[in-house]
N, C-alpha and C. Protein backbone atom coordinates (compact mmCIF):
# COMPACT_ATOMS: atom_id res chain seq x y z
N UNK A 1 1.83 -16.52 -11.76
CA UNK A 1 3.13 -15.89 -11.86
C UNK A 1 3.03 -14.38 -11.85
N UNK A 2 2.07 -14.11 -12.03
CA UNK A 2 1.66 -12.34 -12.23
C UNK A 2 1.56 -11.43 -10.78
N UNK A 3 0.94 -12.84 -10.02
CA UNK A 3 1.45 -11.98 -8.62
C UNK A 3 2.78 -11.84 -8.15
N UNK A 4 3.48 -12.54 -8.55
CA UNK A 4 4.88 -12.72 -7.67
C UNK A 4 5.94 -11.67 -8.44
N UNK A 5 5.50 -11.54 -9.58
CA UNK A 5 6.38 -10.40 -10.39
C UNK A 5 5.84 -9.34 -9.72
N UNK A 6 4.55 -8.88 -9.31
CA UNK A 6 4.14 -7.65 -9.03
C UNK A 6 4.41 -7.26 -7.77
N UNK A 7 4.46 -8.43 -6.77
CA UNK A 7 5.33 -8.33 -5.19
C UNK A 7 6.70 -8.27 -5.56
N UNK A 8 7.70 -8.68 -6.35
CA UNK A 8 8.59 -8.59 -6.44
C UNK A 8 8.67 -6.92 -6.69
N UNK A 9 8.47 -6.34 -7.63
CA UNK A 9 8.72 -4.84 -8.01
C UNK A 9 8.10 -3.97 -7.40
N UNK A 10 7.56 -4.47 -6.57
CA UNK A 10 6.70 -3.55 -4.78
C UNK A 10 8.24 -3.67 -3.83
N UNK A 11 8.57 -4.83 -3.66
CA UNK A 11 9.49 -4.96 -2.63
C UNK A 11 10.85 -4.17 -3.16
N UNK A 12 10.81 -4.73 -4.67
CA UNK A 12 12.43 -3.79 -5.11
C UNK A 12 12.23 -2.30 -5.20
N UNK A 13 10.82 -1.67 -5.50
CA UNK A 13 10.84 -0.31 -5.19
C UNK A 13 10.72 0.59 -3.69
N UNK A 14 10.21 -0.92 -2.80
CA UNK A 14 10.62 0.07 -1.47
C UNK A 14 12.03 -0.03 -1.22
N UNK A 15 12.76 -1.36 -1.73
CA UNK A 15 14.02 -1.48 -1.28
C UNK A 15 14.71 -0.11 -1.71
N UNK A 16 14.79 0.35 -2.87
CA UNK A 16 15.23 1.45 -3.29
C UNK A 16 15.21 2.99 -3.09
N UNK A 17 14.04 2.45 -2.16
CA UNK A 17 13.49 3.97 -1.75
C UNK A 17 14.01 3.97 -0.17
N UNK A 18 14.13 2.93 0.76
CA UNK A 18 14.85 2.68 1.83
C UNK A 18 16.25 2.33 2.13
N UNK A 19 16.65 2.18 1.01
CA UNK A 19 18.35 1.87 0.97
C UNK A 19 19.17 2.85 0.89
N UNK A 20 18.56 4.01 0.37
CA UNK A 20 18.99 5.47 0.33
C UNK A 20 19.94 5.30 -1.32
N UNK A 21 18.94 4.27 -2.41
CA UNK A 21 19.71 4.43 -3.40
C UNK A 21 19.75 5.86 -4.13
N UNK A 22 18.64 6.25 -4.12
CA UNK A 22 19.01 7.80 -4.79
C UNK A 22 18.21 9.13 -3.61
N UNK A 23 18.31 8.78 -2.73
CA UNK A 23 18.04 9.55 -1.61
C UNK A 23 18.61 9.42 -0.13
N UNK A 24 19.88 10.43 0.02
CA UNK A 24 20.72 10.00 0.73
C UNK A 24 20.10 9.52 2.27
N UNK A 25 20.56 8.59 3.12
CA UNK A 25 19.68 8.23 4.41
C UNK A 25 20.06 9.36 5.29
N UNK A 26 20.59 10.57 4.87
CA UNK A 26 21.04 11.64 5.92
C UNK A 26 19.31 12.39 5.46
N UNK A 27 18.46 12.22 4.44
CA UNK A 27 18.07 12.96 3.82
C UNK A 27 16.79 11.79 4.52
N UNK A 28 17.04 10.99 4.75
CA UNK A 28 15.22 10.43 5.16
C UNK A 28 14.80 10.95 6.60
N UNK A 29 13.18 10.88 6.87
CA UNK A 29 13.20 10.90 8.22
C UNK A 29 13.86 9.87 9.16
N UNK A 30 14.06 9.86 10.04
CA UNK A 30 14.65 9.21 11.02
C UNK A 30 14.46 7.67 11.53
N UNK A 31 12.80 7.45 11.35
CA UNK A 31 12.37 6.31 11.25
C UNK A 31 12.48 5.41 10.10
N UNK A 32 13.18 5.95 8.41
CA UNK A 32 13.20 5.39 7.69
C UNK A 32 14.95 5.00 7.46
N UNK A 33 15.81 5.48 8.12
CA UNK A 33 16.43 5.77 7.84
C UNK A 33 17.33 4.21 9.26
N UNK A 34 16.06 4.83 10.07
CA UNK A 34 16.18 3.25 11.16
C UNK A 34 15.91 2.09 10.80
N UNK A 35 14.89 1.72 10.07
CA UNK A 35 15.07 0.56 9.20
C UNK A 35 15.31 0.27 8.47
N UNK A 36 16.20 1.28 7.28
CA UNK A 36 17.41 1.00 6.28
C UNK A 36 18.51 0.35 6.72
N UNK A 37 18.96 0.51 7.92
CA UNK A 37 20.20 0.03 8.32
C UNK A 37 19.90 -1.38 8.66
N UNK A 38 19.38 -1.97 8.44
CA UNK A 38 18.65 -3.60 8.48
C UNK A 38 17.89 -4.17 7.44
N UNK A 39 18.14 -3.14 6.27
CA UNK A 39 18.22 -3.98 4.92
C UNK A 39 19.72 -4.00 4.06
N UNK A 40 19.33 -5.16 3.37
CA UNK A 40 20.70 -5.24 2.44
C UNK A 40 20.70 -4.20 1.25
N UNK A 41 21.52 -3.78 0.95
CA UNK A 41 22.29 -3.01 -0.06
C UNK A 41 22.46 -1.58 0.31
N UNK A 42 21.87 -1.33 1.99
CA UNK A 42 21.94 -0.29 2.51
C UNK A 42 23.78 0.05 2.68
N UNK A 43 24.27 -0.65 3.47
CA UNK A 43 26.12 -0.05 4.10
C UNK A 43 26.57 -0.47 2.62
N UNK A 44 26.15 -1.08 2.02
CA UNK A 44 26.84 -1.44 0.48
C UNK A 44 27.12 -0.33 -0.45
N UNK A 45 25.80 0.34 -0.09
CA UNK A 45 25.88 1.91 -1.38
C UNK A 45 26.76 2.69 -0.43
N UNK A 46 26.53 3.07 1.15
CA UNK A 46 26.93 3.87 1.69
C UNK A 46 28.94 3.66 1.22
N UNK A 47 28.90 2.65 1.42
CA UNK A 47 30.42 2.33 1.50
C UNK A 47 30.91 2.59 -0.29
N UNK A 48 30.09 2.54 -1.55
CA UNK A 48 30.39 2.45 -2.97
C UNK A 48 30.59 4.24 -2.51
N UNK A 49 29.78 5.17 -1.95
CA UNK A 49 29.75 6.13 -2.41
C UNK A 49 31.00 6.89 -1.76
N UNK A 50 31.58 6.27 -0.25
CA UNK A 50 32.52 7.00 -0.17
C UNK A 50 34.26 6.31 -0.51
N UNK A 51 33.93 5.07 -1.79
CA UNK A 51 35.22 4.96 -2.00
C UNK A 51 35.11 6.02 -3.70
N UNK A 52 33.95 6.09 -4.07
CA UNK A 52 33.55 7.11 -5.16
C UNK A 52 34.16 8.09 -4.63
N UNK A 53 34.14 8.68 -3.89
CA UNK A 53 34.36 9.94 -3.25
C UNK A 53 35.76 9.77 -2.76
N UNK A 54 36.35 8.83 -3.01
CA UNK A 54 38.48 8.99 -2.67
C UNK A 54 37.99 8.35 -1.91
N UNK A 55 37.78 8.14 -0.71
CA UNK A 55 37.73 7.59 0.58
C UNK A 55 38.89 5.99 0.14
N UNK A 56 39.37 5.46 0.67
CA UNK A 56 40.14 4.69 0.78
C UNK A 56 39.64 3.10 1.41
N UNK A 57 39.87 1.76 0.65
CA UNK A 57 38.97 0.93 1.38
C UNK A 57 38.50 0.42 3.18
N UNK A 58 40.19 0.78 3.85
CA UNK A 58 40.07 0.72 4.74
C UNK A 58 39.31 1.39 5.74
N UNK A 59 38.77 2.95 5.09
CA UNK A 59 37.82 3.80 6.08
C UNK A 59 36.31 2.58 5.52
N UNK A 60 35.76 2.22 4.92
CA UNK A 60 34.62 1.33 4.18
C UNK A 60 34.45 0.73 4.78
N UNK A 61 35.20 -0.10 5.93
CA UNK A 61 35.49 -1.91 6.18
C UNK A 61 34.31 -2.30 7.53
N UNK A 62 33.75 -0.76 8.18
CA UNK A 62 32.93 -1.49 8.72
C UNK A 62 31.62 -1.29 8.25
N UNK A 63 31.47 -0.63 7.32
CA UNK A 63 30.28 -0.45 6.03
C UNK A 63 30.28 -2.30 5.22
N UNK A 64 31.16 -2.45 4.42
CA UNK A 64 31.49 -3.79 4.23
C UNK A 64 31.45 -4.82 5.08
N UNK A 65 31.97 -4.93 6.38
CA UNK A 65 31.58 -5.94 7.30
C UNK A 65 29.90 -6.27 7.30
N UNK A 66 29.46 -4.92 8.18
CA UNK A 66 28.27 -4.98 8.25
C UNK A 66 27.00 -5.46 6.71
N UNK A 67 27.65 -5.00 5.91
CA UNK A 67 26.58 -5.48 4.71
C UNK A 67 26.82 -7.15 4.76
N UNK A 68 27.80 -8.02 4.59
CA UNK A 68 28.26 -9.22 4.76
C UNK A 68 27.56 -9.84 6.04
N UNK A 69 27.53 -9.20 7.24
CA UNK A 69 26.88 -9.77 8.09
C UNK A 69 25.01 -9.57 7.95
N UNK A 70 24.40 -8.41 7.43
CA UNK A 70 23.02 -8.77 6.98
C UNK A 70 22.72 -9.68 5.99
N UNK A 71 23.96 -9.77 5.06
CA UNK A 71 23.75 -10.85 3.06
C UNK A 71 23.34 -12.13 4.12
N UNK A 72 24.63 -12.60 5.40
CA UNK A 72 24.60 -13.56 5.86
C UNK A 72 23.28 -14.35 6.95
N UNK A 73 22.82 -12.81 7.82
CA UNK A 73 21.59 -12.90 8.16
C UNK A 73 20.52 -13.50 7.36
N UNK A 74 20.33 -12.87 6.18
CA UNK A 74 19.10 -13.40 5.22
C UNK A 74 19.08 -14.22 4.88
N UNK A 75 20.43 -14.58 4.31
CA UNK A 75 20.74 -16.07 3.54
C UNK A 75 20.43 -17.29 4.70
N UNK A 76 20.61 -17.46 6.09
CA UNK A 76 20.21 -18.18 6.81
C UNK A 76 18.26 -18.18 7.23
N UNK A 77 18.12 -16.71 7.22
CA UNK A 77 16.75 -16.60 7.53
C UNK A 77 16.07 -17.63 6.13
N UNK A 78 16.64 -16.96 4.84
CA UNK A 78 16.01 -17.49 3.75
C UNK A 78 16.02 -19.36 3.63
N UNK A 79 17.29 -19.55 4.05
CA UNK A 79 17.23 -21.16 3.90
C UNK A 79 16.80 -22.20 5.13
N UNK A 80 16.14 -21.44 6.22
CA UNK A 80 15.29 -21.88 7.22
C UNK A 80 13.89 -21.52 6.59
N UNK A 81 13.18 -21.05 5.87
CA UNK A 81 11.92 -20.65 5.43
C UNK A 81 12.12 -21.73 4.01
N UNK A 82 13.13 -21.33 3.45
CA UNK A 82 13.35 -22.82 2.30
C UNK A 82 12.92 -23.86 2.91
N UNK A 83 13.57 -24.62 4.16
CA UNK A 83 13.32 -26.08 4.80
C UNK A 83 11.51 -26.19 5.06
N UNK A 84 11.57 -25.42 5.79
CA UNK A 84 10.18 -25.38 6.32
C UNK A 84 9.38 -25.14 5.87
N UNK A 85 8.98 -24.91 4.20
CA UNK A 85 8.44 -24.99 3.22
C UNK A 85 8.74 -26.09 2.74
N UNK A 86 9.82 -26.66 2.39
CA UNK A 86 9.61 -27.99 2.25
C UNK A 86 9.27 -29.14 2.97
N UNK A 87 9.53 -29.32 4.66
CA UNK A 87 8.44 -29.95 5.48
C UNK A 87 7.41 -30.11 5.20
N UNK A 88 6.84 -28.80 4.86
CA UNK A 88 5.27 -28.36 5.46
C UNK A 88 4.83 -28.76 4.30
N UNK A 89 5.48 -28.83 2.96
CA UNK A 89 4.69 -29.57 1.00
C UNK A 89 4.91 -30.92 1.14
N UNK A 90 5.86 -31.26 2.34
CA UNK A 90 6.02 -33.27 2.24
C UNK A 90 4.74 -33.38 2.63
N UNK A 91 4.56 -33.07 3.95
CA UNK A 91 4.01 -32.95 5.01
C UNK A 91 2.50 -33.07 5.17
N UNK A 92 1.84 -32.41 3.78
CA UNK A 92 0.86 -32.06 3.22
C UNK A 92 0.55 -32.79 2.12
N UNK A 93 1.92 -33.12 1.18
CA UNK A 93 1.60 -33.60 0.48
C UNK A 93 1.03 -32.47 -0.89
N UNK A 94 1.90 -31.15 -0.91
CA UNK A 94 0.94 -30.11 -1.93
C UNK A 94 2.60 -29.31 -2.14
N UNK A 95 2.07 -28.54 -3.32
CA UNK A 95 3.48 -28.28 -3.75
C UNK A 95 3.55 -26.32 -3.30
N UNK A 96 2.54 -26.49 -2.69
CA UNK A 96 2.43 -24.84 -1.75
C UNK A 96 2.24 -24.76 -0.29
N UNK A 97 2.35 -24.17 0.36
CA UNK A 97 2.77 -24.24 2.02
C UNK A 97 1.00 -23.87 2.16
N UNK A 98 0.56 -22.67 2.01
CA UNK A 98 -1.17 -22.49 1.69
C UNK A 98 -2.45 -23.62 2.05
């Protein structure tokens, strides 16, 4: 269990550092800033910060769309890697894909 906590808080600290949670993505280089926009919680903050800022929900909505359509991306990626982990432990007969 000690590894998976320690990949977990690797992945949530790049997430944070690529999502532009406390470093705006106007403020990353260019290449990081290109594959922020293809993680989740990226258009999510962008869109929190400019209804923070007055902005009105309707300027947000394709900040909001777009985060909804990556949640939805993953959630399918994730529950095709769910199945096929479970194939592959029938399959085997082992309760790890490994």
């Amino acid at each position: 269990m000690r590894e998976v906590a320690v990949l977990s808080n690797l992945v949530v600290g790049v997430l944070l550092v690529f999502a532009g949670v406390n470093v705006p993505l106007s403020d990353l280089p260019g290449w990081m800033a290109a594959v922020a926009r293809w993680l989740p919680l990226t258009h999510g903050i962008a869109a929190a910060r400019e209804v923070a800022a007055g902005a009105g929900l309707a300027s947000v909505r394709d900040d909001v769309l777009a985060e909804a359509a990556l949640g939805t991306l993953y959630v399918v990626i994730g529950l095709g890697l769910l199945a096929w982990f479970e194939r592959e432990s029938r399959r085997k007969a082992t309760l790890d894909v490994a």
